[in-house]
N, C-alpha and C. Protein backbone atom coordinates (compact mmCIF):
# COMPACT_ATOMS: atom_id res chain seq x y z
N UNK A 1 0.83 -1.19 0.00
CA UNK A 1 0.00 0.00 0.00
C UNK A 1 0.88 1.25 0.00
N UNK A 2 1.71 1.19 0.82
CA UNK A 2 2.95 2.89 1.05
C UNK A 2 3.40 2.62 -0.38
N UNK A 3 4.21 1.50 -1.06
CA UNK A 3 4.67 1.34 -2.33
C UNK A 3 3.73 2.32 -3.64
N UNK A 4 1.91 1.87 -3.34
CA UNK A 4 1.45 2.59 -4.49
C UNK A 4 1.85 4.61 -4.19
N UNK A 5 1.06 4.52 -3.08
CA UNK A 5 1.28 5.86 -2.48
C UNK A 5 2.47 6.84 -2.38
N UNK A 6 3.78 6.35 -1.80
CA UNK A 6 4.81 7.01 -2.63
C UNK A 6 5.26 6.57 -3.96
N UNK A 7 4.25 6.17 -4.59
CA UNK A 7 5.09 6.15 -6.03
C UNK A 7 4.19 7.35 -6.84
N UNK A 8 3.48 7.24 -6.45
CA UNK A 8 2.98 8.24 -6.65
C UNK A 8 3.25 9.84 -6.72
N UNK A 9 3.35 9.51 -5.32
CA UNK A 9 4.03 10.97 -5.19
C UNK A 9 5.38 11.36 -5.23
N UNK A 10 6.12 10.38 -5.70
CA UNK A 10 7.64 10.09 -6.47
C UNK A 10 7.22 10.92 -8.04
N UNK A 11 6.09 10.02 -8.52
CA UNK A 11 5.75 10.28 -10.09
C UNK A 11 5.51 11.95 -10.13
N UNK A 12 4.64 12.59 -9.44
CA UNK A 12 4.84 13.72 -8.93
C UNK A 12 5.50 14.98 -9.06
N UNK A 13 6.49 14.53 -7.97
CA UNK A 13 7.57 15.38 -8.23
C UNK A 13 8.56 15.35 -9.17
N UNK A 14 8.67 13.96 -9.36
CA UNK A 14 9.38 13.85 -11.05
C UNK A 14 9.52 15.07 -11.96
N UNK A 15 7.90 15.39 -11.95
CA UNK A 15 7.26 16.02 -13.12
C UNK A 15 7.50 17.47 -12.80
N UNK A 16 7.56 17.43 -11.23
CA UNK A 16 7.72 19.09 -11.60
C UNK A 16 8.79 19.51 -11.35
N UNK A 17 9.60 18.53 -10.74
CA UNK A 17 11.26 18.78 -10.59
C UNK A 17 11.88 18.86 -11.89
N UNK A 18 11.35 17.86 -13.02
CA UNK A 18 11.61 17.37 -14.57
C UNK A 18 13.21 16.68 -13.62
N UNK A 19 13.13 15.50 -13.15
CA UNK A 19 14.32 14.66 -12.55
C UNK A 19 13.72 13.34 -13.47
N UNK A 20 14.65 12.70 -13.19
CA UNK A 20 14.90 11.18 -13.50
C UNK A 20 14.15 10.69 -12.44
N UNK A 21 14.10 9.30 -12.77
CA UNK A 21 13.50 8.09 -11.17
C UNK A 21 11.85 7.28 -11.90
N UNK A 22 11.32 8.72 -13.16
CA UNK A 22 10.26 7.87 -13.59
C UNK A 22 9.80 5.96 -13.39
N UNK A 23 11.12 5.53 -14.02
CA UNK A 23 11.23 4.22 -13.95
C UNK A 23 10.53 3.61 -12.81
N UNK A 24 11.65 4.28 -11.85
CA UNK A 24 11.90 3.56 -10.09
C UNK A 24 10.13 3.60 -9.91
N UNK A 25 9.99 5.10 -10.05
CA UNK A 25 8.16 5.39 -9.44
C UNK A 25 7.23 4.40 -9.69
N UNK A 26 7.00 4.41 -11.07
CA UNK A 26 6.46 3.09 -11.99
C UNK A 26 6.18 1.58 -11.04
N UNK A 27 7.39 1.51 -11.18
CA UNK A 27 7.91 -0.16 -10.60
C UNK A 27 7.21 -0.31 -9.27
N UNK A 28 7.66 1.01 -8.57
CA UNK A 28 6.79 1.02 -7.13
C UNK A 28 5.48 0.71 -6.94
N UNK A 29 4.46 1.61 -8.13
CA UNK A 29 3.41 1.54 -8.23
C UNK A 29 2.89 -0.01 -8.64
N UNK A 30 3.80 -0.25 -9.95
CA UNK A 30 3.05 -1.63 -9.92
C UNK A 30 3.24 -2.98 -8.66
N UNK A 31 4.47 -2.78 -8.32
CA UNK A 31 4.57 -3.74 -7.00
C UNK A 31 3.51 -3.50 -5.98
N UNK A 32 3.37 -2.32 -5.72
CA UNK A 32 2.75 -2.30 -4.79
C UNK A 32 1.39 -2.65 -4.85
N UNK A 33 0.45 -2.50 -6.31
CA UNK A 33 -0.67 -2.56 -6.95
C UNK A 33 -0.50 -4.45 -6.74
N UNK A 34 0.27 -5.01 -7.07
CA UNK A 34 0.54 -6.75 -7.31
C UNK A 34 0.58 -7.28 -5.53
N UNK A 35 1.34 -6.22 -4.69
CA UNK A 35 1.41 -6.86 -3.34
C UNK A 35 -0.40 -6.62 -2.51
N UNK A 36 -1.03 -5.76 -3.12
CA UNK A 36 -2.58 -5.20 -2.93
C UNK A 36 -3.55 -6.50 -2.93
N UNK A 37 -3.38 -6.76 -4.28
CA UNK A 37 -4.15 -7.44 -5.36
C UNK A 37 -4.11 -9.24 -4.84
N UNK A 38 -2.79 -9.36 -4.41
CA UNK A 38 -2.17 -10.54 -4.53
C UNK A 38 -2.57 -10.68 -2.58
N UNK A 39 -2.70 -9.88 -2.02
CA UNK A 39 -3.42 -10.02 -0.58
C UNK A 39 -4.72 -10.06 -0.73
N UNK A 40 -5.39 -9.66 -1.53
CA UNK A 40 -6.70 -9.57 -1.70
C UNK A 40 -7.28 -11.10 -2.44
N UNK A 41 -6.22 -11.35 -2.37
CA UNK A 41 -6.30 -13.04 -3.84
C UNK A 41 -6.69 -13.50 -2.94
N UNK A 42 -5.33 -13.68 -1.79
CA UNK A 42 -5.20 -14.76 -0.74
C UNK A 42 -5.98 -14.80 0.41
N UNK A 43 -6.77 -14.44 0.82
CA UNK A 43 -7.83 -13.87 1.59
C UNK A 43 -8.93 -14.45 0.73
N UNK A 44 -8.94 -14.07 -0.19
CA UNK A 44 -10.11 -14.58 -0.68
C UNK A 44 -10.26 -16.16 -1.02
N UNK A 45 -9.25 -16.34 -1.16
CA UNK A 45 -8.81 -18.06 -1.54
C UNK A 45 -9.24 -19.29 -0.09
N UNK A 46 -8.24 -18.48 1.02
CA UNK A 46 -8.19 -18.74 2.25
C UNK A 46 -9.79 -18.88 2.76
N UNK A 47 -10.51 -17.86 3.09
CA UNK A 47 -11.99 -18.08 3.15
C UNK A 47 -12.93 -19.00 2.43
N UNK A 48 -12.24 -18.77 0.97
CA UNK A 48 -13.09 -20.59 0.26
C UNK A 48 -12.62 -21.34 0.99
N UNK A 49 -11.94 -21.77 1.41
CA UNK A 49 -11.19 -23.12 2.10
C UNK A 49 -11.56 -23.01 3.06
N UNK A 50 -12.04 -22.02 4.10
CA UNK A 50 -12.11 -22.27 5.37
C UNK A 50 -13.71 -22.67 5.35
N UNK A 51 -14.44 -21.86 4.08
CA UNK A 51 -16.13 -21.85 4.29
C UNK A 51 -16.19 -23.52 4.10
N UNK A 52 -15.65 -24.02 3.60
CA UNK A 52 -15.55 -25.57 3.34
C UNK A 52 -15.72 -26.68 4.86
N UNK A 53 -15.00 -26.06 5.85
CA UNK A 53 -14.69 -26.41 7.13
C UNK A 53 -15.29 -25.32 8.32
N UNK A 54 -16.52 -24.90 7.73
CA UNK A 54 -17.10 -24.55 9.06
C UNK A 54 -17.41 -25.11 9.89
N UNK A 55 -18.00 -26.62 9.69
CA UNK A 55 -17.78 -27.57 11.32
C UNK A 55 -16.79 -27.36 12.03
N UNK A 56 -16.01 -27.24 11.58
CA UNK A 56 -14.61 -27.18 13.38
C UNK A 56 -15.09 -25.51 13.43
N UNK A 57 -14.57 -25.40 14.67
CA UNK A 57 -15.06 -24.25 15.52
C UNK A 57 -13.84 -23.40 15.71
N UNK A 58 -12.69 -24.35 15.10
CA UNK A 58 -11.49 -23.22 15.34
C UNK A 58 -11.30 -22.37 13.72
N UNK A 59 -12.19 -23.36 12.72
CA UNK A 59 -12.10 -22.66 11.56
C UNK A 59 -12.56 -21.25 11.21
N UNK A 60 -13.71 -21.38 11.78
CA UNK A 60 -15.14 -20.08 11.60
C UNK A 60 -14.33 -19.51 12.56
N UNK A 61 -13.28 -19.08 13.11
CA UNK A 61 -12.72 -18.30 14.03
C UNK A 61 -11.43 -17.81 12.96
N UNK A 62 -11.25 -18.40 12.44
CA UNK A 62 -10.18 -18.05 11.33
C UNK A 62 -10.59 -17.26 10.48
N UNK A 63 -11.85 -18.20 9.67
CA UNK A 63 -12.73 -17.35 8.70
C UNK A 63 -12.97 -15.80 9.31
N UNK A 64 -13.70 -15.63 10.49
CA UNK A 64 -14.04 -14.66 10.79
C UNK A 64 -12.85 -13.41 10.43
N UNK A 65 -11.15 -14.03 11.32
CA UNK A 65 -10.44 -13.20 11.13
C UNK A 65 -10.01 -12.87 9.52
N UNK A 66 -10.24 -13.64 8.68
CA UNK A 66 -10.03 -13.44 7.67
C UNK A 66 -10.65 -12.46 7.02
N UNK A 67 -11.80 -12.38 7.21
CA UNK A 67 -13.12 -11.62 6.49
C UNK A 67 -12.56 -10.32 7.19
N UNK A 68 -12.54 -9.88 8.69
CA UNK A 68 -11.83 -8.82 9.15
C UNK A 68 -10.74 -8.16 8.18
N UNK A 69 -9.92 -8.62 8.35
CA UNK A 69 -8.43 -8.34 7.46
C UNK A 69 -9.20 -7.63 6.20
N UNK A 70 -9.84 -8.43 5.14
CA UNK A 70 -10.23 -8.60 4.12
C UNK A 70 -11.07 -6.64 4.18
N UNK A 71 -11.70 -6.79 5.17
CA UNK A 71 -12.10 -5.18 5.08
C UNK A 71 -11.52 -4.60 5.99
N UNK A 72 -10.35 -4.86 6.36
CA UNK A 72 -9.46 -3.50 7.04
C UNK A 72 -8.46 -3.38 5.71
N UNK A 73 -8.01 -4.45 4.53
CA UNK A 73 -7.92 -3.96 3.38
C UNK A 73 -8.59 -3.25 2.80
N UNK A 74 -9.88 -3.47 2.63
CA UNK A 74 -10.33 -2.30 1.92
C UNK A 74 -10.57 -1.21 2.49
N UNK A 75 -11.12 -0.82 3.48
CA UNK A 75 -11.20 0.64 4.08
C UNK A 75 -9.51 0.79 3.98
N UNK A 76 -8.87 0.79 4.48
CA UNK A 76 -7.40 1.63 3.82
C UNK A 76 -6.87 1.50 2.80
N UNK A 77 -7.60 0.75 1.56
CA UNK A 77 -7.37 1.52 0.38
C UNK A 77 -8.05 2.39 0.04
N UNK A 78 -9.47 2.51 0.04
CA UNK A 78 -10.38 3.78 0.37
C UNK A 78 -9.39 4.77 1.49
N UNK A 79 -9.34 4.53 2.03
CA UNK A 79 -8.46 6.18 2.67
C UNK A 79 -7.45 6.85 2.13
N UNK A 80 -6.46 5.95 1.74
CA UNK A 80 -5.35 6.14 0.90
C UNK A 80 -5.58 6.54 -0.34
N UNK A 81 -6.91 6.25 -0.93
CA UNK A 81 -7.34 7.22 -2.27
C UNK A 81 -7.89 8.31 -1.78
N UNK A 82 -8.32 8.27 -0.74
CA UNK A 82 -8.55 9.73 -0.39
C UNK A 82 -7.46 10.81 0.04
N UNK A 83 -6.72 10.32 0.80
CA UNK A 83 -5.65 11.22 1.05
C UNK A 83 -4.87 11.41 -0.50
N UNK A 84 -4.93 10.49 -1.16
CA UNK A 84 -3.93 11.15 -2.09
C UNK A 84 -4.92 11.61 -3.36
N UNK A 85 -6.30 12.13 -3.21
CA UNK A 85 -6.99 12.99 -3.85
C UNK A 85 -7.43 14.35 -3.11
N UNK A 86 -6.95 14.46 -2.08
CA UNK A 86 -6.66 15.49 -1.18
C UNK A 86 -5.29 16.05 -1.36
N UNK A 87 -4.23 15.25 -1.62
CA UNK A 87 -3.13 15.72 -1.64
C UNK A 87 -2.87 16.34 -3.65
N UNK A 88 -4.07 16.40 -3.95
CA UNK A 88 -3.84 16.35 -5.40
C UNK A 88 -4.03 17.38 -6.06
């Protein structure tokens, strides 16, 4: 998430400095977009598997935390688009 966010604002100042680093910014953004995406996979993967094994009682305790996570990902990517459409 910091990866998309300062790359951003790497890309940024790039532009109005007119500096080099374009590249670096880029790379940031997409890693960080792939480390997002790729948590959002696994969470979601993880919960099929667990909805499978809701009889055990330690599962649906997993699940639960999972589903948590799953939207404390998304509300701070929602914030983080907000701050950096505030910062814009």
């Amino acid at each position: 998430m910091l990866a998309i966010i300062f790359g951003l604002i790497a890309r940024r100042q790039i532009k109005e400095r007119d500096e080099t680093g374009d590249g670096m910014a880029i790379a940031g953004i997409v890693l960080g977009i792939l480390g997002v995406v790729g948590t959002v996979v696994m969470i979601i993967i993880f919960a099929a598997v667990v909805d499978d094994l809701e009889e055990y009682e330690d599962f649906q305790m997993i699940r639960l935390a999972a589903l948590f996570a799953g939207q404390k990902v998304s509300s701070a990517a929602g914030a983080a688009k907000d701050r950096l459409a505030a910062s814009l």
